[in-house]
Protein backbone atom coordinates (compact mmCIF):
# COMPACT_ATOMS: atom_id res chain seq x y z
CA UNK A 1 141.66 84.93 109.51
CA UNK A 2 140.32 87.58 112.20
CA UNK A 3 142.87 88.80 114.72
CA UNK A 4 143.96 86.44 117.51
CA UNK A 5 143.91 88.54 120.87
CA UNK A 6 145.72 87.50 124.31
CA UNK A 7 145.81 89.29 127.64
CA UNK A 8 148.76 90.19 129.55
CA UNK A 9 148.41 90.99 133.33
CA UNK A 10 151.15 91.55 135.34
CA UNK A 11 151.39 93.03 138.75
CA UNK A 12 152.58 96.32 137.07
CA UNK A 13 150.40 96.33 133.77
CA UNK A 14 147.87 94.81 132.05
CA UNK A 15 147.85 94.98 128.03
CA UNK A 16 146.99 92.95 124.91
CA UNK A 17 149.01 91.00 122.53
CA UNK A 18 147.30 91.03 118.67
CA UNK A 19 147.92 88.98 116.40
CA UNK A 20 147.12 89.28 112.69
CA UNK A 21 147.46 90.27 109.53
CA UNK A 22 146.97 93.99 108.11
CA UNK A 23 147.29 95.36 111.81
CA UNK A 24 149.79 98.39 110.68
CA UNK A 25 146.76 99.86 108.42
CA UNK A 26 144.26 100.27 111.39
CA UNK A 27 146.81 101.34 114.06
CA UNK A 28 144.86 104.69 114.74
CA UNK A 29 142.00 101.67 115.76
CA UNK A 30 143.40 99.58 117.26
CA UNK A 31 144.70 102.42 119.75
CA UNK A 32 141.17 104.15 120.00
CA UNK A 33 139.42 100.37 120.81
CA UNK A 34 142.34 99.54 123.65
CA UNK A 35 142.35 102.89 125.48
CA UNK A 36 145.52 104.18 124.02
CA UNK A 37 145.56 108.20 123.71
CA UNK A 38 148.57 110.55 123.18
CA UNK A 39 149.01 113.35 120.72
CA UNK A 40 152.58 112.70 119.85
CA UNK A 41 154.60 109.70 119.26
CA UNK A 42 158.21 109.10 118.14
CA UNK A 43 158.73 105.79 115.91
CA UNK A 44 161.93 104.43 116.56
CA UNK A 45 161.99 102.26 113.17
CA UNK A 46 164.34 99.80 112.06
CA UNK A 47 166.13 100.63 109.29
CA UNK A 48 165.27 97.71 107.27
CA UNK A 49 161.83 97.90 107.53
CA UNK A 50 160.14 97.82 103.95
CA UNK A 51 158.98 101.31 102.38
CA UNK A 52 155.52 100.19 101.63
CA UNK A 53 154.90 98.78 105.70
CA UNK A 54 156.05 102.95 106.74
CA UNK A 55 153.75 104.06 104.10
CA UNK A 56 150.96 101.70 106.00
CA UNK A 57 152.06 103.08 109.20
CA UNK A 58 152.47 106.69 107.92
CA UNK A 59 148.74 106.95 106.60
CA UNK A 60 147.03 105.15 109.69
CA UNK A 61 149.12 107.54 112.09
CA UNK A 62 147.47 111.15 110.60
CA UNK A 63 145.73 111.87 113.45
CA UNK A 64 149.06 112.31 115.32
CA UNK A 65 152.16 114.54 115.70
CA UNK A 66 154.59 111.87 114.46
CA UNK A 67 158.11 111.92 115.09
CA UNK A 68 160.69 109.22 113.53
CA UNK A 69 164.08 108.01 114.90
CA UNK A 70 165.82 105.66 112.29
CA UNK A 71 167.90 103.05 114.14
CA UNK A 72 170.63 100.36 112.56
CA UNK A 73 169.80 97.58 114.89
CA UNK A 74 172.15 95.14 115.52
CA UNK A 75 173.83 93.81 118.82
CA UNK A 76 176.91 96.12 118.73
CA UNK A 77 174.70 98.63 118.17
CA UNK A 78 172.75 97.88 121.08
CA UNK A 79 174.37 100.36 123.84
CA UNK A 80 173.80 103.04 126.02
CA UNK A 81 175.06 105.43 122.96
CA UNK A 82 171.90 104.73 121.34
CA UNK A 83 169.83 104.65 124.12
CA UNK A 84 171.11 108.38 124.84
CA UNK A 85 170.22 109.55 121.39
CA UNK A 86 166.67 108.48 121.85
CA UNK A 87 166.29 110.27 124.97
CA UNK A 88 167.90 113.17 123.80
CA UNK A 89 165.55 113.59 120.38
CA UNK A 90 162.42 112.90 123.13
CA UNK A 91 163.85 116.20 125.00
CA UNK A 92 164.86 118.50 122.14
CA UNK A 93 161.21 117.57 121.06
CA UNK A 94 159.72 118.33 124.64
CA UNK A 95 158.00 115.20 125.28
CA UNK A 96 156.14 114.41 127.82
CA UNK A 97 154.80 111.38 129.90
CA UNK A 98 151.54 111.49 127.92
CA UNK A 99 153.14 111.14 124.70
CA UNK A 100 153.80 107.87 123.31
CA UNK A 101 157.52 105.66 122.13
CA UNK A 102 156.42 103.06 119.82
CA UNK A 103 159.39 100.24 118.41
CA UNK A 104 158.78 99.16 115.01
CA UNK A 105 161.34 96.56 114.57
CA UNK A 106 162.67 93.42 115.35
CA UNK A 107 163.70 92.44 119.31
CA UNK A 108 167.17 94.47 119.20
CA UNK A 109 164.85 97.51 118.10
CA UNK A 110 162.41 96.46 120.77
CA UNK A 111 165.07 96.09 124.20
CA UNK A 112 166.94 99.43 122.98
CA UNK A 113 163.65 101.47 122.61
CA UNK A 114 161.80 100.17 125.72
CA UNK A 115 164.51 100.70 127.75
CA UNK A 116 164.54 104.51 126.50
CA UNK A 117 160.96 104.78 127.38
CA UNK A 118 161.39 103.14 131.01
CA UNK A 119 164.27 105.77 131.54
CA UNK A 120 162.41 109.25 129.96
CA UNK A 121 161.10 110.85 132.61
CA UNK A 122 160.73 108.01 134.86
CA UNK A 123 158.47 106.01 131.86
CA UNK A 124 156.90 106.81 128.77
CA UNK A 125 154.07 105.46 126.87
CA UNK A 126 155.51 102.06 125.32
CA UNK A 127 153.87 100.41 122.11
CA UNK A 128 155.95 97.70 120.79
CA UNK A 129 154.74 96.89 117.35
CA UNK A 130 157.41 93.48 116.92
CA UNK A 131 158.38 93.11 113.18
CA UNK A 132 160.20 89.78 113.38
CA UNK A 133 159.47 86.28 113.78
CA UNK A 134 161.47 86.07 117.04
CA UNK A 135 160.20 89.28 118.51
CA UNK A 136 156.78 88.19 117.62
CA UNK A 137 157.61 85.13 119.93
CA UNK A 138 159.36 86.43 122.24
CA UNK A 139 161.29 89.67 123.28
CA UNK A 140 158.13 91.87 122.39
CA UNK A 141 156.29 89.94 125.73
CA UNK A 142 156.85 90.29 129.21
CA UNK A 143 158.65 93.95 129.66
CA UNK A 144 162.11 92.91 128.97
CA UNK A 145 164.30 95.79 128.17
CA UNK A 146 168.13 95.80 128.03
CA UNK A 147 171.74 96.30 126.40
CA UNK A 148 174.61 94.55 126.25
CA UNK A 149 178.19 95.72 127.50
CA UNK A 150 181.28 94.51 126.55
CA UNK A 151 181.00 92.52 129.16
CA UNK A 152 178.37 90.94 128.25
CA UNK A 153 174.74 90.72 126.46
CA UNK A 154 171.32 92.13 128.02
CA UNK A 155 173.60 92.91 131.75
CA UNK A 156 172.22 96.35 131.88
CA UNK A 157 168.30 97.05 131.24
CA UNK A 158 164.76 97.17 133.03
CA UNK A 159 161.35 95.77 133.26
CA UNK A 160 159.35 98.30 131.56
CA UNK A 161 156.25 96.62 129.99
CA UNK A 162 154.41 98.21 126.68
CA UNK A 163 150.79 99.19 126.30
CA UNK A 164 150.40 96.98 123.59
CA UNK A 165 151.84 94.78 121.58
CA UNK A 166 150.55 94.65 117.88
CA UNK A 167 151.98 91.39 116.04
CA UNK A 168 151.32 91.97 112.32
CA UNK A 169 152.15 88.70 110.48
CA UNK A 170 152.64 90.46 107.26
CA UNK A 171 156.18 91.52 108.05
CA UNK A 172 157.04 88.51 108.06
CA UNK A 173 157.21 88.14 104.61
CA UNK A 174 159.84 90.32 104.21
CA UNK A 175 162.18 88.58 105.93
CA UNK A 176 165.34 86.64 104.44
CA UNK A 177 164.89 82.84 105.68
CA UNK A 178 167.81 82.90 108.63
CA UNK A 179 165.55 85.39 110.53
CA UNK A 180 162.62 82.69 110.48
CA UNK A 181 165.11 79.99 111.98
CA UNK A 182 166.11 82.74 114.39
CA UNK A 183 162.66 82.95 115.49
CA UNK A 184 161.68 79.26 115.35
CA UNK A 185 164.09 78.77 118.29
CA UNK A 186 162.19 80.47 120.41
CA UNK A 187 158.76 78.85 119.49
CA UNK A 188 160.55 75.66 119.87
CA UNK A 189 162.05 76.25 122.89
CA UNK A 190 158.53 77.50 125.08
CA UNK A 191 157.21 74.16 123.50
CA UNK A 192 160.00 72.40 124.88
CA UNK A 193 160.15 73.84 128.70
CA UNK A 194 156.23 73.49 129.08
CA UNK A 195 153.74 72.02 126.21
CA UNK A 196 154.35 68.71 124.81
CA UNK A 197 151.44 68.87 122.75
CA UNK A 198 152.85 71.77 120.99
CA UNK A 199 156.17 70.73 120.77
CA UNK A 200 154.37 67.46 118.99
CA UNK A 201 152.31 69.51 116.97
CA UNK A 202 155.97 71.62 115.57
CA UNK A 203 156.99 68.18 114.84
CA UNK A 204 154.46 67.54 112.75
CA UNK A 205 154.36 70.94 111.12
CA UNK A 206 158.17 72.73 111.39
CA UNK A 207 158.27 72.97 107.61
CA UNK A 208 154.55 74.59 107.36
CA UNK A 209 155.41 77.08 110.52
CA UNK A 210 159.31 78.24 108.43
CA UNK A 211 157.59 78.05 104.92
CA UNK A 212 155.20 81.06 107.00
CA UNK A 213 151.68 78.96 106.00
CA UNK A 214 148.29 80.38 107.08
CA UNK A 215 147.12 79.60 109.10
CA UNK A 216 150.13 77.47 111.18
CA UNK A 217 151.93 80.29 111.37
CA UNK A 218 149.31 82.49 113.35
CA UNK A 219 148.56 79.52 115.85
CA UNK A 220 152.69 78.62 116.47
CA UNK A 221 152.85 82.40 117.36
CA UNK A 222 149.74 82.37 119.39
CA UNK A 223 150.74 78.99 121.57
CA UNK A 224 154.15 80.71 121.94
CA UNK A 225 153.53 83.91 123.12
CA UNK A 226 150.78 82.06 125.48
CA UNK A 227 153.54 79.68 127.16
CA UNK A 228 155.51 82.73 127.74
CA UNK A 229 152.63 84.81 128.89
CA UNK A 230 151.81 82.11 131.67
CA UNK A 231 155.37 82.34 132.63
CA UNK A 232 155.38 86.03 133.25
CA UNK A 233 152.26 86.54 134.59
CA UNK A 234 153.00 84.36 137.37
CA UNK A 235 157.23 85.67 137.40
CA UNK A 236 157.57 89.14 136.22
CA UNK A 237 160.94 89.89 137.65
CA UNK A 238 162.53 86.53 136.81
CA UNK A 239 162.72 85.85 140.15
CA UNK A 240 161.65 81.94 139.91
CA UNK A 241 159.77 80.66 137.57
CA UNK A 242 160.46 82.90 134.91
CA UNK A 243 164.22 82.11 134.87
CA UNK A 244 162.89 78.58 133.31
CA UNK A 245 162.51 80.53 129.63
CA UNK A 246 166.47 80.75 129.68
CA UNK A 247 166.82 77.02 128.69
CA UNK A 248 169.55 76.82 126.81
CA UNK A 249 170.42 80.62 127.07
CA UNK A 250 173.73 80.55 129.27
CA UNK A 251 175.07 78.52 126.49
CA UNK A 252 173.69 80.77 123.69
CA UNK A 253 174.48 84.00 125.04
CA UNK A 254 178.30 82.94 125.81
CA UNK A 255 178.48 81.35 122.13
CA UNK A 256 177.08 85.14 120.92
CA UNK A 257 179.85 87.17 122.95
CA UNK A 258 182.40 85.12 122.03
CA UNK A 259 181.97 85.94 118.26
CA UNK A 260 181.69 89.63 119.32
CA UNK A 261 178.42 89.10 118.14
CA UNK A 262 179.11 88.88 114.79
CA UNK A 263 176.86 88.21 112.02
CA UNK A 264 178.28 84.75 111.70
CA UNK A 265 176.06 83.41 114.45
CA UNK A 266 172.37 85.54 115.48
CA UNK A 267 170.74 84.79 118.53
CA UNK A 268 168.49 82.33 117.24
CA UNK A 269 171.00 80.29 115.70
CA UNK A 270 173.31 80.60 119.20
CA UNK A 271 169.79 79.58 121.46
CA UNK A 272 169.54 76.57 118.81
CA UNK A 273 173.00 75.51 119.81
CA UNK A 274 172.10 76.56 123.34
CA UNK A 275 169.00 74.47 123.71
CA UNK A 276 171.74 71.46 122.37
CA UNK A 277 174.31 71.78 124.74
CA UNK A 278 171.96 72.42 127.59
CA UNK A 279 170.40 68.74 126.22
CA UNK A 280 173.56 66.73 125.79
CA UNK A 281 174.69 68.24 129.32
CA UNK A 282 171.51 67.31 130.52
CA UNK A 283 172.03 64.01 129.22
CA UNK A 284 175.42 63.50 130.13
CA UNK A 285 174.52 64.28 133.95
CA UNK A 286 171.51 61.48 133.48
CA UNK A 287 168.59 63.86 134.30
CA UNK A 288 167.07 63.23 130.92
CA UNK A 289 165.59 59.56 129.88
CA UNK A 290 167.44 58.61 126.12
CA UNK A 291 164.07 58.93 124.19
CA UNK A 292 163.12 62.39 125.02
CA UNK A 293 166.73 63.41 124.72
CA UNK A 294 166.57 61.62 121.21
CA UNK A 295 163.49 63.00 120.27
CA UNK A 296 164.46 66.79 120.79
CA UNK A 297 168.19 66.57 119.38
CA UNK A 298 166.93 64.75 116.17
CA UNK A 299 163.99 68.00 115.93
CA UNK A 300 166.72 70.57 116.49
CA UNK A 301 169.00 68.61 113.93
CA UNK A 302 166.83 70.47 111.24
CA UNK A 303 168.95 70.83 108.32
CA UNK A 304 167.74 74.36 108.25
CA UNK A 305 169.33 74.73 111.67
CA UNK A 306 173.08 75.14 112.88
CA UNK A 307 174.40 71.98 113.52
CA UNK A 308 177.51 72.02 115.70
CA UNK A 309 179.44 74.42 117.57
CA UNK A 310 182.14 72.94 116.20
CA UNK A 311 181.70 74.97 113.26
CA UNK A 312 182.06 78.45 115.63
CA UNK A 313 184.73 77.61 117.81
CA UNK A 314 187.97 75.54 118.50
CA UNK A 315 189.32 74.40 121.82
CA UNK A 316 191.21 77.41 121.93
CA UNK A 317 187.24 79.50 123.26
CA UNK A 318 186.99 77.02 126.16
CA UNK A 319 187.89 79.92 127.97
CA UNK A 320 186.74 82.35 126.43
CA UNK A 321 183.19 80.98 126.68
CA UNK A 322 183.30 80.08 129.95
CA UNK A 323 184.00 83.29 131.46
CA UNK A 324 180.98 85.10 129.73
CA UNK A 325 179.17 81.98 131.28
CA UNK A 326 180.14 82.96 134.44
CA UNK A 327 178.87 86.33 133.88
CA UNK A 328 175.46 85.75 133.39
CA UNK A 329 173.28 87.34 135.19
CA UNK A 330 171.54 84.62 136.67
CA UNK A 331 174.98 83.65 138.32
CA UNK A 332 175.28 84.80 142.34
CA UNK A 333 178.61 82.51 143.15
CA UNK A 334 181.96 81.64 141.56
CA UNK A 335 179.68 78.45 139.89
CA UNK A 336 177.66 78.56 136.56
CA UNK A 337 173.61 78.22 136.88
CA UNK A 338 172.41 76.28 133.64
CA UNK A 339 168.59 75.45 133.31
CA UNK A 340 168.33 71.46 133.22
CA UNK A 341 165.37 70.15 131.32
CA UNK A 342 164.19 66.18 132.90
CA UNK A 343 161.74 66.23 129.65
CA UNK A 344 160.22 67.40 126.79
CA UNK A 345 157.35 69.76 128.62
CA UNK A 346 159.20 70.15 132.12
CA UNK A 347 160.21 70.12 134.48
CA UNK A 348 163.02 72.54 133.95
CA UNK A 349 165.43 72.80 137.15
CA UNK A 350 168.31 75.01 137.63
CA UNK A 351 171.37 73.73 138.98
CA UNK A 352 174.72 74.55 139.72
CA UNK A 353 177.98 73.62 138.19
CA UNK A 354 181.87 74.13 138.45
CA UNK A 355 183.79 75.87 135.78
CA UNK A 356 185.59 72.81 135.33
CA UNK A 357 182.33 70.76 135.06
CA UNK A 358 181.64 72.78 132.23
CA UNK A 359 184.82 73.14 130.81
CA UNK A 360 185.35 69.72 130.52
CA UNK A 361 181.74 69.27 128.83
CA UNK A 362 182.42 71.45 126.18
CA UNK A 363 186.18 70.59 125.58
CA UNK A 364 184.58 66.88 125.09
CA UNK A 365 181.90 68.13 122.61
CA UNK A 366 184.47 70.24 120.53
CA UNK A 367 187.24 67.43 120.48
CA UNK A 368 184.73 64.38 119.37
């Protein structure tokens, strides 16, 4: 199957998303055919990435003075601490704003190492090369960058968007299974806020897109990344529109702090649970009609998936919850703003609600 290519253009950047298999052995390429030049590059690499993918990468960067910055992502590690020792290996190394960062690694990798490059010297060359399923779908588009706090997750960050993003399906295979539910949740979720045909086309094929089959794999990522594109072309700075792509993420991000981010629950896991809260409140409130509400819980009742947040948390995180709720960034009062879908494809609203509102919604879900 021959590489799917999609354009990004945003009011700050325009760049291309690629989509294939085999990309990491032609990077030197694929840089050389979009325009790319620089003489020295630092790979900030995921520690898990397989041996045989930096051998790949390795070989098709010769032409280049090639640095490499070895990072243990995860979300604690996911900090300004981090952030600092990229940006001080890019000094000690005399980098300038013609050399190049490139992320090879999954979205943590991604937000930690494009927010480095927006910061050195005012912005850096930025390739993001996304190695899992859910930055494939996801983080690696639209110039996201960001770290949590303990505060909170993603509070501190920029819009810095890459040069490129090169999507090589082969990573994928690597993988344990729980990463490929992690990223389903997002490819679910763009179906859900703004393509019903794709969201009945998953619900045909879910098994065939999580199993990784050729070629429903390729188009899932494709539609995905092309509902989020859409979004951010027309919303860069999640200003409006773009704030529609946190459906379900209030909930998710809150379930995620409140387990100190722990391994028990990822973030595709907590934006499954998300995306069924933000339904059943939706439901409760009557802005969704039974059948589409049916339709989506009985999709995201997967057996692959998580089922309840019952199994996270007792009545005894009402509070807890809440208050990272009420931190979110899209918050500007003493109320929480939750994204309310009306159906399966939009519209997606966002309302406000009382504490208590949504106290009482989730003391009712964890009781019953």
């Amino acid at each position: 199957m021959r590489p799917i290519r999609l354009i990004v253009k945003t009011n700050s950047e325009k760049y291309p998303i690629i989509i294939g298999r085999n990309l990491i052995s032609n990077l030197s390429l694929i840089f050389k055919k979009n325009s790319i030049s620089f003489k020295k590059c630092l790979l900030v690499l995921d520690k898990n990435i397989p041996n045989r993918n930096l051998k790949q990468i390795s070989k098709s960067l010769k032409g280049y003075e090639v640095y490499k910055f070895v990072y243990n992502a995860n979300e604690k590690n996911k900090n300004q601490k981090n952030v600092n020792k990229i940006l001080d290996f890019l000094l000690r190394k005399n980098f300038s704003r013609d050399d190049c960062l490139i992320s090879i690694g999954g979205g943590i990798t991604g937000d930690v190492a494009g927010f480095a490059a927006s910061l050195f010297k005012r912005g850096l060359k930025f390739v993001n090369i996304p190695t899992t399923l859910l930055s494939q779908v996801d983080s690696s588009v639209g110039g996201k960058t960001g770290i949590n706090t303990s505060q909170g997750k993603n509070l501190i960050g920029s819009f810095y968007q890459p040069k490129i993003v090169i999507s090589d399906v082969d990573f994928l295979r690597s993988l344990p299974f729980r990463e490929i539910v992690c990223g389903y949740a997002e490819i679910v979720k763009h179906a859900l806020i703004a393509n019903k045909n794709f969201y009945n086309f998953l619900n045909e094929n879910v098994n065939e897109v999580l199993k990784l089959k050729s070629p429903t794999i390729e188009k899932s990522i494709y539609e995905s990344c092309k509902i989020k594109k859409i979004i951010v072309e027309k919303d860069e700075k999640e200003k409006n529109l773009r704030k529609i792509l946190n459906f379900g993420h209030t909930f998710a991000h809150a379930y995620e702090a409140s387990l100190n981010f722990s391994r028990k629950l990822n973030h595709g896991e907590a934006v499954i649970l998300g995306m069924k809260s933000a339904f059943e409140f939706s439901r409760n409130r009557k802005f969704i009609a039974y059948k589409e509400f049916d339709s989506a819980i009985n999709h995201l009742n997967n057996s692959y998936f998580p089922i309840s947040i019952k199994n996270y948390f007792t009545t005894r995180k009402i509070n807890r919850i809440v208050s990272f709720m009420m931190r979110d960034k899209k918050n500007n009062s003493k109320n929480i703003k939750l994204m309310i879908i009306k159906k399966i494809g939009g519209p997606i609203i966002e309302k406000e609600f009382s504490s208590y509102t949504v106290k009482f919604f989730l003391k009712k879900k964890l009781i019953n």
